[in-house]
N, C-alpha and C. Protein backbone atom coordinates (compact mmCIF):
# COMPACT_ATOMS: atom_id res chain seq x y z
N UNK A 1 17.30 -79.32 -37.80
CA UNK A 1 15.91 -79.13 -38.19
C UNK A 1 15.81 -79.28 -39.71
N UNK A 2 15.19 -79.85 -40.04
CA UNK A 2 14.64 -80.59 -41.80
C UNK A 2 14.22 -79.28 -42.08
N UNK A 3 14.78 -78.85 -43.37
CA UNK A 3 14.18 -77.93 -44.22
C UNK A 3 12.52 -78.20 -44.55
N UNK A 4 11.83 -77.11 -44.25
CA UNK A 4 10.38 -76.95 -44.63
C UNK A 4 10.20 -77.66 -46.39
N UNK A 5 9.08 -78.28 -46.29
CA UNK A 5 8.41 -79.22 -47.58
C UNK A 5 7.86 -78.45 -48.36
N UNK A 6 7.88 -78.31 -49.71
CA UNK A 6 7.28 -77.41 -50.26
C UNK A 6 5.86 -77.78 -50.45
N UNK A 7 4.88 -76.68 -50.76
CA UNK A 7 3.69 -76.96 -51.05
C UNK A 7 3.57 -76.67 -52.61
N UNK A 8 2.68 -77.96 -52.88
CA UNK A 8 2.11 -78.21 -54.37
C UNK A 8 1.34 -77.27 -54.58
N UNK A 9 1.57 -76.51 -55.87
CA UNK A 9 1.07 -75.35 -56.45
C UNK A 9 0.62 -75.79 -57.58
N UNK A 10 -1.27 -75.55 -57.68
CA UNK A 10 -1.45 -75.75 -59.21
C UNK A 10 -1.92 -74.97 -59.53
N UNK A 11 -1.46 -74.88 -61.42
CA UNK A 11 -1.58 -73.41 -61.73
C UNK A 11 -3.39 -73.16 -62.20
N UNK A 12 -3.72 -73.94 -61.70
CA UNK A 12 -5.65 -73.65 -61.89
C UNK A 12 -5.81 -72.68 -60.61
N UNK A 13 -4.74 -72.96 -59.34
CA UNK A 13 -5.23 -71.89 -58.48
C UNK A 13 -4.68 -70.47 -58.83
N UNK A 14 -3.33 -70.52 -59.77
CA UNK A 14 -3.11 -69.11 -60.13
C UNK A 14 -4.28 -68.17 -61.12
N UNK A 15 -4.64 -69.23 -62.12
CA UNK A 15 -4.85 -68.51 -63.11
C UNK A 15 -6.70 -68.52 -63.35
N UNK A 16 -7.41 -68.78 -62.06
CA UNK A 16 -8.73 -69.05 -61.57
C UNK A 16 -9.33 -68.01 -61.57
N UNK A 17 -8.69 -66.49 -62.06
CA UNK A 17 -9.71 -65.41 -61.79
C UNK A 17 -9.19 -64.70 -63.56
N UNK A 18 -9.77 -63.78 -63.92
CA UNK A 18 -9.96 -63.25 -65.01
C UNK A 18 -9.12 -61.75 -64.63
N UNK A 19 -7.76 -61.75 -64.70
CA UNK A 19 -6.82 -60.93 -65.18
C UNK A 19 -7.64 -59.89 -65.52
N UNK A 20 -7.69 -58.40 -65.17
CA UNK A 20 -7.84 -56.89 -65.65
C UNK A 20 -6.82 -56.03 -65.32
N UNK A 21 -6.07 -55.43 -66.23
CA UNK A 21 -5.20 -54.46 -66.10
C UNK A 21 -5.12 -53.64 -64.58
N UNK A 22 -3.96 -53.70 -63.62
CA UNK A 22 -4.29 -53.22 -62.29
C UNK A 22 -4.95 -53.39 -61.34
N UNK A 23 -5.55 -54.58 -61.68
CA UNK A 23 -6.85 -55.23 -60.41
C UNK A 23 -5.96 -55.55 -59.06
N UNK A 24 -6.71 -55.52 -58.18
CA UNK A 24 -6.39 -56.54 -57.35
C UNK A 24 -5.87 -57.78 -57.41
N UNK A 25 -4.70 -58.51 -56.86
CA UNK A 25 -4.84 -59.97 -57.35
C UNK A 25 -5.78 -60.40 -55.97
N UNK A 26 -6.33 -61.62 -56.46
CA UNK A 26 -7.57 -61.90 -55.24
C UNK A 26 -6.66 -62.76 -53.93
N UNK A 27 -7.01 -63.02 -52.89
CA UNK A 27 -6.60 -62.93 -51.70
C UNK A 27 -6.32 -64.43 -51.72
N UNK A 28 -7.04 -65.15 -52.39
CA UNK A 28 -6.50 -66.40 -52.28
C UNK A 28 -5.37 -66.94 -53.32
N UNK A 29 -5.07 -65.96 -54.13
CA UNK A 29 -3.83 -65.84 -55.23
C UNK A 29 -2.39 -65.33 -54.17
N UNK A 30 -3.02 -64.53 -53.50
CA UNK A 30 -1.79 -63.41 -52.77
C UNK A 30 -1.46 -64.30 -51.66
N UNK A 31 -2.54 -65.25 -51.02
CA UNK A 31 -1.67 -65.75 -50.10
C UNK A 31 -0.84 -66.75 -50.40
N UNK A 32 -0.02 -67.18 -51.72
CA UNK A 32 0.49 -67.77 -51.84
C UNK A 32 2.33 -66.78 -51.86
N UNK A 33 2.06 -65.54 -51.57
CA UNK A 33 3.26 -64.73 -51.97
C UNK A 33 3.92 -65.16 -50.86
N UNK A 34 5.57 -65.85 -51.35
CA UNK A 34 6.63 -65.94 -50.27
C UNK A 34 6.81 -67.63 -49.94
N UNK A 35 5.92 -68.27 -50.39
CA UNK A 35 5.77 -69.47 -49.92
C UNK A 35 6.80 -70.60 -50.78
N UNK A 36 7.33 -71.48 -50.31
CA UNK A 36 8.13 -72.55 -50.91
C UNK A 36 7.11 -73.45 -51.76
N UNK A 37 7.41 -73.60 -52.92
CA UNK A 37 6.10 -74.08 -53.62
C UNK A 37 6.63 -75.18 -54.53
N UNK A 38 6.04 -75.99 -55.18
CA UNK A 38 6.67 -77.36 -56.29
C UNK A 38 5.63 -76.83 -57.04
N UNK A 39 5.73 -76.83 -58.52
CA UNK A 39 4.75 -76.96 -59.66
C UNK A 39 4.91 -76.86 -60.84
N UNK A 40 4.29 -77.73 -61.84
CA UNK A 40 4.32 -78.55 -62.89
C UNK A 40 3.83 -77.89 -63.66
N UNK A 41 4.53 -77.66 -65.09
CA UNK A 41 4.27 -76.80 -65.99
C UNK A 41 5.27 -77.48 -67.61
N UNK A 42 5.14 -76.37 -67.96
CA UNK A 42 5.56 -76.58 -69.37
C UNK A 42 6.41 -75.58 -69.64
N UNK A 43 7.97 -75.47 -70.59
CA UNK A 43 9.00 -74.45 -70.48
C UNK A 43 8.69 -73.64 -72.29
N UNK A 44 8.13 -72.79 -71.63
CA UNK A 44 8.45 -71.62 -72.89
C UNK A 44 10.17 -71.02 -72.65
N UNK A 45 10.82 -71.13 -73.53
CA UNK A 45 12.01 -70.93 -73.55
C UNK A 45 12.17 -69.56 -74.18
N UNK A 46 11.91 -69.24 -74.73
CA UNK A 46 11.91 -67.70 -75.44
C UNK A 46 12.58 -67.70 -76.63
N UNK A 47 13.93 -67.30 -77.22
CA UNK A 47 14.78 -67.37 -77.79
C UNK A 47 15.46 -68.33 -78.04
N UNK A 48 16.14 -69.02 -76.88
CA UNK A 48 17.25 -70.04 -77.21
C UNK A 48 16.50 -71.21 -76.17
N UNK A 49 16.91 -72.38 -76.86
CA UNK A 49 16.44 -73.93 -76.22
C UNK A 49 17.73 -74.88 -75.31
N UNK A 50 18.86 -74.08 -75.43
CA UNK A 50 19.80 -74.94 -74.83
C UNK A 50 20.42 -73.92 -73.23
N UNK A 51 20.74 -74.39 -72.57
CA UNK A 51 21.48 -73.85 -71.12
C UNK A 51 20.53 -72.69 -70.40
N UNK A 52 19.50 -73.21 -70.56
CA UNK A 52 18.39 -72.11 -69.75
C UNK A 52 18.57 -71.87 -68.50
N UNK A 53 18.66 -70.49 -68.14
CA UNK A 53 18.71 -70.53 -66.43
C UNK A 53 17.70 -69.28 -66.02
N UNK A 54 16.98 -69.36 -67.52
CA UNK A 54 15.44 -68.32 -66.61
C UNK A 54 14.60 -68.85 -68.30
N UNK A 55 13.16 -68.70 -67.60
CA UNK A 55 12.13 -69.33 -68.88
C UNK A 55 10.88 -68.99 -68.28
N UNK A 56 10.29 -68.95 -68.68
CA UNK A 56 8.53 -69.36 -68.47
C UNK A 56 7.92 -70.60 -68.36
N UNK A 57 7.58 -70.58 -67.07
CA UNK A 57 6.85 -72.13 -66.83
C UNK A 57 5.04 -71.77 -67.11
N UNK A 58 4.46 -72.22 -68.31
CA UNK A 58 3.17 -72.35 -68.79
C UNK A 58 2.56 -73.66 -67.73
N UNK A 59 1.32 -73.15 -68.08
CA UNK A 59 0.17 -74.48 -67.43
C UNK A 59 0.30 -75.58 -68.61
N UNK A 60 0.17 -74.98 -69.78
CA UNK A 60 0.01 -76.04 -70.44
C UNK A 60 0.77 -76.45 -71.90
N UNK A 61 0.54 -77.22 -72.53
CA UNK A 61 1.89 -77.14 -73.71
C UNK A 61 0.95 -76.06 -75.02
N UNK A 62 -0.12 -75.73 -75.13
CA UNK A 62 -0.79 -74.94 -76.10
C UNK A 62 -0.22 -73.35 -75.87
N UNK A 63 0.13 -73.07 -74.75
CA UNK A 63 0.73 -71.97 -74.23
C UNK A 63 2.54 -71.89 -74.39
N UNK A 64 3.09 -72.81 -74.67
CA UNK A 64 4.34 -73.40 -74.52
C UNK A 64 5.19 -72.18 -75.63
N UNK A 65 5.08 -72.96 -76.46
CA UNK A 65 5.95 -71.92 -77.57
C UNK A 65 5.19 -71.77 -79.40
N UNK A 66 3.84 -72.99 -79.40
CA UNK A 66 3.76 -72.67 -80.52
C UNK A 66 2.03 -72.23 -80.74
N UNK A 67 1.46 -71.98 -79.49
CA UNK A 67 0.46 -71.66 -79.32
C UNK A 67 -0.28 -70.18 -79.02
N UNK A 68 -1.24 -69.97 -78.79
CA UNK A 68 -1.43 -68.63 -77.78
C UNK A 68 -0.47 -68.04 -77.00
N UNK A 69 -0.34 -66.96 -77.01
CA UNK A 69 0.78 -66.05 -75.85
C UNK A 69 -0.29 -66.28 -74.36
N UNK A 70 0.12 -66.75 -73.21
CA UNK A 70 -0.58 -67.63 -72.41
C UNK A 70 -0.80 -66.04 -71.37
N UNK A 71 -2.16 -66.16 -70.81
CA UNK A 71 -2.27 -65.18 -69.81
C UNK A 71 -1.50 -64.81 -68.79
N UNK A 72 -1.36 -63.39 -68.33
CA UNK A 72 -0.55 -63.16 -67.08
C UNK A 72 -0.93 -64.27 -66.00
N UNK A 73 -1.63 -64.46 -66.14
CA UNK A 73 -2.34 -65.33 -64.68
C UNK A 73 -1.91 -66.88 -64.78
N UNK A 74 -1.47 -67.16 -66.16
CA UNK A 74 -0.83 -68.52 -66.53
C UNK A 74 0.37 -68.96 -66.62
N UNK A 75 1.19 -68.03 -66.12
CA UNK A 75 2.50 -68.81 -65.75
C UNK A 75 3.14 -67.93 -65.31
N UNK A 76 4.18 -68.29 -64.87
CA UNK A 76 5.56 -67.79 -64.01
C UNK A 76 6.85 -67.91 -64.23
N UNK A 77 7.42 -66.78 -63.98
CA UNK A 77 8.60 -65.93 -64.52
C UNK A 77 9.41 -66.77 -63.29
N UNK A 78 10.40 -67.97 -63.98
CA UNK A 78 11.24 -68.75 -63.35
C UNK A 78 12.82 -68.41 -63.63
N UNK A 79 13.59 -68.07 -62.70
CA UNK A 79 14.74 -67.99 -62.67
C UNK A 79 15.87 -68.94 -61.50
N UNK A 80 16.58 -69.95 -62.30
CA UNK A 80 16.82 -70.96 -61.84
C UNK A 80 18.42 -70.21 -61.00
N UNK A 81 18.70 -71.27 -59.87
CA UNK A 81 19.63 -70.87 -59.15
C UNK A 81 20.94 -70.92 -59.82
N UNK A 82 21.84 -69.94 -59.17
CA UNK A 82 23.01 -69.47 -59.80
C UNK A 82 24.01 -70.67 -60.33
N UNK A 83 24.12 -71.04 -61.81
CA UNK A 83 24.75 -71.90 -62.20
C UNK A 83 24.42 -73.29 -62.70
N UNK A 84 22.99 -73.17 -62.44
CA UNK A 84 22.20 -74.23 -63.19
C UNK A 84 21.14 -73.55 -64.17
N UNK A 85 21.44 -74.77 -65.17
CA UNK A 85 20.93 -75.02 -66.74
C UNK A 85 19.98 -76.08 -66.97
N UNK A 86 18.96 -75.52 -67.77
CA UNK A 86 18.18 -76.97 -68.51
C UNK A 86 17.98 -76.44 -69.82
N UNK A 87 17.97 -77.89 -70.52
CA UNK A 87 17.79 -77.49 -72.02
C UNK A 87 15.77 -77.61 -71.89
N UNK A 88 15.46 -77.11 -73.60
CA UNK A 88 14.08 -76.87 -73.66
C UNK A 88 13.79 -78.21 -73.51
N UNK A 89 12.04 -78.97 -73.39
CA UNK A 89 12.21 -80.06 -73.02
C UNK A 89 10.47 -80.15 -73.75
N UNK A 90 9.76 -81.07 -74.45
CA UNK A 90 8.06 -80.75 -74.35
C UNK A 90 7.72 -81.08 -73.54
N UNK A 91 8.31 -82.11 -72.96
CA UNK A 91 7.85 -82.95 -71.41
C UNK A 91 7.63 -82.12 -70.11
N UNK A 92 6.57 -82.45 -69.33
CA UNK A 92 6.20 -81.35 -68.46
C UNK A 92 7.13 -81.24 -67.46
N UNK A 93 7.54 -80.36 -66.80
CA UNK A 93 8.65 -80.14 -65.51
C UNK A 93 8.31 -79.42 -64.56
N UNK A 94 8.80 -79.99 -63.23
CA UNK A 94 8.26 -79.72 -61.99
C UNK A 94 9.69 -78.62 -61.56
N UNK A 95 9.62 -77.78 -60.60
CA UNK A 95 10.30 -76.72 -60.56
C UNK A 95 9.95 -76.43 -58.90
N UNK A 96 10.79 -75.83 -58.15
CA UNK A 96 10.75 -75.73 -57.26
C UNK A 96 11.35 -74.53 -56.80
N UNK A 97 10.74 -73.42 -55.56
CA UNK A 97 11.37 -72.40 -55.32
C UNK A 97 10.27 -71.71 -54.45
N UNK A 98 10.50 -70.05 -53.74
CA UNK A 98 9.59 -69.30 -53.08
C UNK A 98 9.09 -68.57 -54.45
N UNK A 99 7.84 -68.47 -54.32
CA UNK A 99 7.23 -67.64 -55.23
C UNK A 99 6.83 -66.52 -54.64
N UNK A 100 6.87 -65.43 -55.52
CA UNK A 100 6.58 -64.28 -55.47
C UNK A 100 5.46 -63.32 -56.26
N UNK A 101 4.25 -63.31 -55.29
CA UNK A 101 3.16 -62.52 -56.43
C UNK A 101 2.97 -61.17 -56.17
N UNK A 102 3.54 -60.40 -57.45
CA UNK A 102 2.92 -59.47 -57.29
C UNK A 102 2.87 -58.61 -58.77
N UNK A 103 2.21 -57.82 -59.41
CA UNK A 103 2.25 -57.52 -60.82
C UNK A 103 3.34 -56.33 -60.42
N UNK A 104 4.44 -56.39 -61.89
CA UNK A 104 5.64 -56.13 -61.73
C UNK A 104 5.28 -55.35 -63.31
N UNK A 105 6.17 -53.97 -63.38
CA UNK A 105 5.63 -53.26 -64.79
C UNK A 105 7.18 -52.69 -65.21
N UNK A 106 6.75 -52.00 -66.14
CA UNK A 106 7.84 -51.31 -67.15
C UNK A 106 7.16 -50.08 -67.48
N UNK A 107 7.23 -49.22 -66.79
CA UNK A 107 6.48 -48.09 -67.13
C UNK A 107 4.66 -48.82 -67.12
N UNK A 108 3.83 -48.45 -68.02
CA UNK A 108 2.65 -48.87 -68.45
C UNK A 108 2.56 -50.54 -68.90
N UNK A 109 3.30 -50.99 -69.18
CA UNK A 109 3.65 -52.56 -69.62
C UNK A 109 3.88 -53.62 -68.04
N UNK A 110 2.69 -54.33 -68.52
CA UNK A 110 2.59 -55.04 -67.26
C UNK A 110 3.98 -56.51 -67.72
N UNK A 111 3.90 -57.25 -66.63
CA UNK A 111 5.80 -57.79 -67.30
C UNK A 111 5.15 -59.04 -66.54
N UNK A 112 4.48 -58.90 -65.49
CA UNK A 112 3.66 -60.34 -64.74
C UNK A 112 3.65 -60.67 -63.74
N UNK A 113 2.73 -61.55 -63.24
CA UNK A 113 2.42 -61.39 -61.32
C UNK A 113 3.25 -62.59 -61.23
N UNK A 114 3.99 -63.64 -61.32
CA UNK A 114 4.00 -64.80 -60.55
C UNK A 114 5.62 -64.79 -60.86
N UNK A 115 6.69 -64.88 -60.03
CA UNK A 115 8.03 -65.08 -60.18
C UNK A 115 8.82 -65.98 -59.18
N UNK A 116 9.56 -66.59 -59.68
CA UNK A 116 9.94 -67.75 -58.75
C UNK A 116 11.79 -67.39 -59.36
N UNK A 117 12.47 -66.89 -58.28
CA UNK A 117 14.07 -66.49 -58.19
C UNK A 117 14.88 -68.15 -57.43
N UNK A 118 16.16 -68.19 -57.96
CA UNK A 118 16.11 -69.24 -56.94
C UNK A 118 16.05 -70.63 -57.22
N UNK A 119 15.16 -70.82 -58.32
CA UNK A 119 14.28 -72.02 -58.60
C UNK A 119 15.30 -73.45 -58.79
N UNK A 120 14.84 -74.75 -58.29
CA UNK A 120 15.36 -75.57 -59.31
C UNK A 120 14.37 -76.55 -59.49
N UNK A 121 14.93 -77.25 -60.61
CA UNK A 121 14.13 -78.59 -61.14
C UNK A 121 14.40 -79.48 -60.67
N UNK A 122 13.28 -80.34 -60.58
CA UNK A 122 13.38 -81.26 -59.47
C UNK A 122 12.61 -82.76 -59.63
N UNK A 123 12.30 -82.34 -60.90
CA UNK A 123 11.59 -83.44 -62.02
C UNK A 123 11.65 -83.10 -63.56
């Protein structure tokens, strides 16, 4: 049996509602929790630009690394599978994995709804 196809995820459907501290995420955000997903983004790298194996995938490159700190609702907390690396890149990259929504905290410090464990690149 062929492994299930992922579904194209764009991040206009994540980031389509206006973020409030503790809200609800809306129902058509949540039903994407668990699902095998592909989607195209941009790598905020954080600290270091070489052998990445977790980053932030932004919607867009203004959000990337030298722009605005990009909304919770605008990207996702990517952690690539055990033993794979990518260097930083400006070029947009497609990423692949089950995503996981749900707002995730640190005490009072919200940390972010969208996480993808697992992940690889795939463009």
């Amino acid at each position: 049996m062929p492994a299930p196809a992922a579904v194209v995820l764009p991040f206009m459907d994540l980031g389509a509602f206006e973020y409030k501290d503790g809200m609800a995420i809306p129902a058509d955000v949540a039903a994407w929790n668990g699902k095998l997903v592909r989607a195209t983004g941009f790598i905020n790298p954080g600290s270091k630009v070489r052998g990445l194996s977790h980053f932030f995938l932004v919607k867009d490159r203004a959000s990337c690394c030298f722009g605005a700190q990009p909304k919770l609702n605008h990207y996702a907390d990517v952690t690539l599978k055990a033993g794979k690396t990518l260097d930083y890149s400006p070029d947009p990259v497609t990423v692949q994995g089950v995503i996981q929504v749900e707002e995730r905290r640190d005490g009072d410090w919200v940390l972010g709804l969208y996480w993808m464990k697992d992940a690889e690149v795939v463009k």
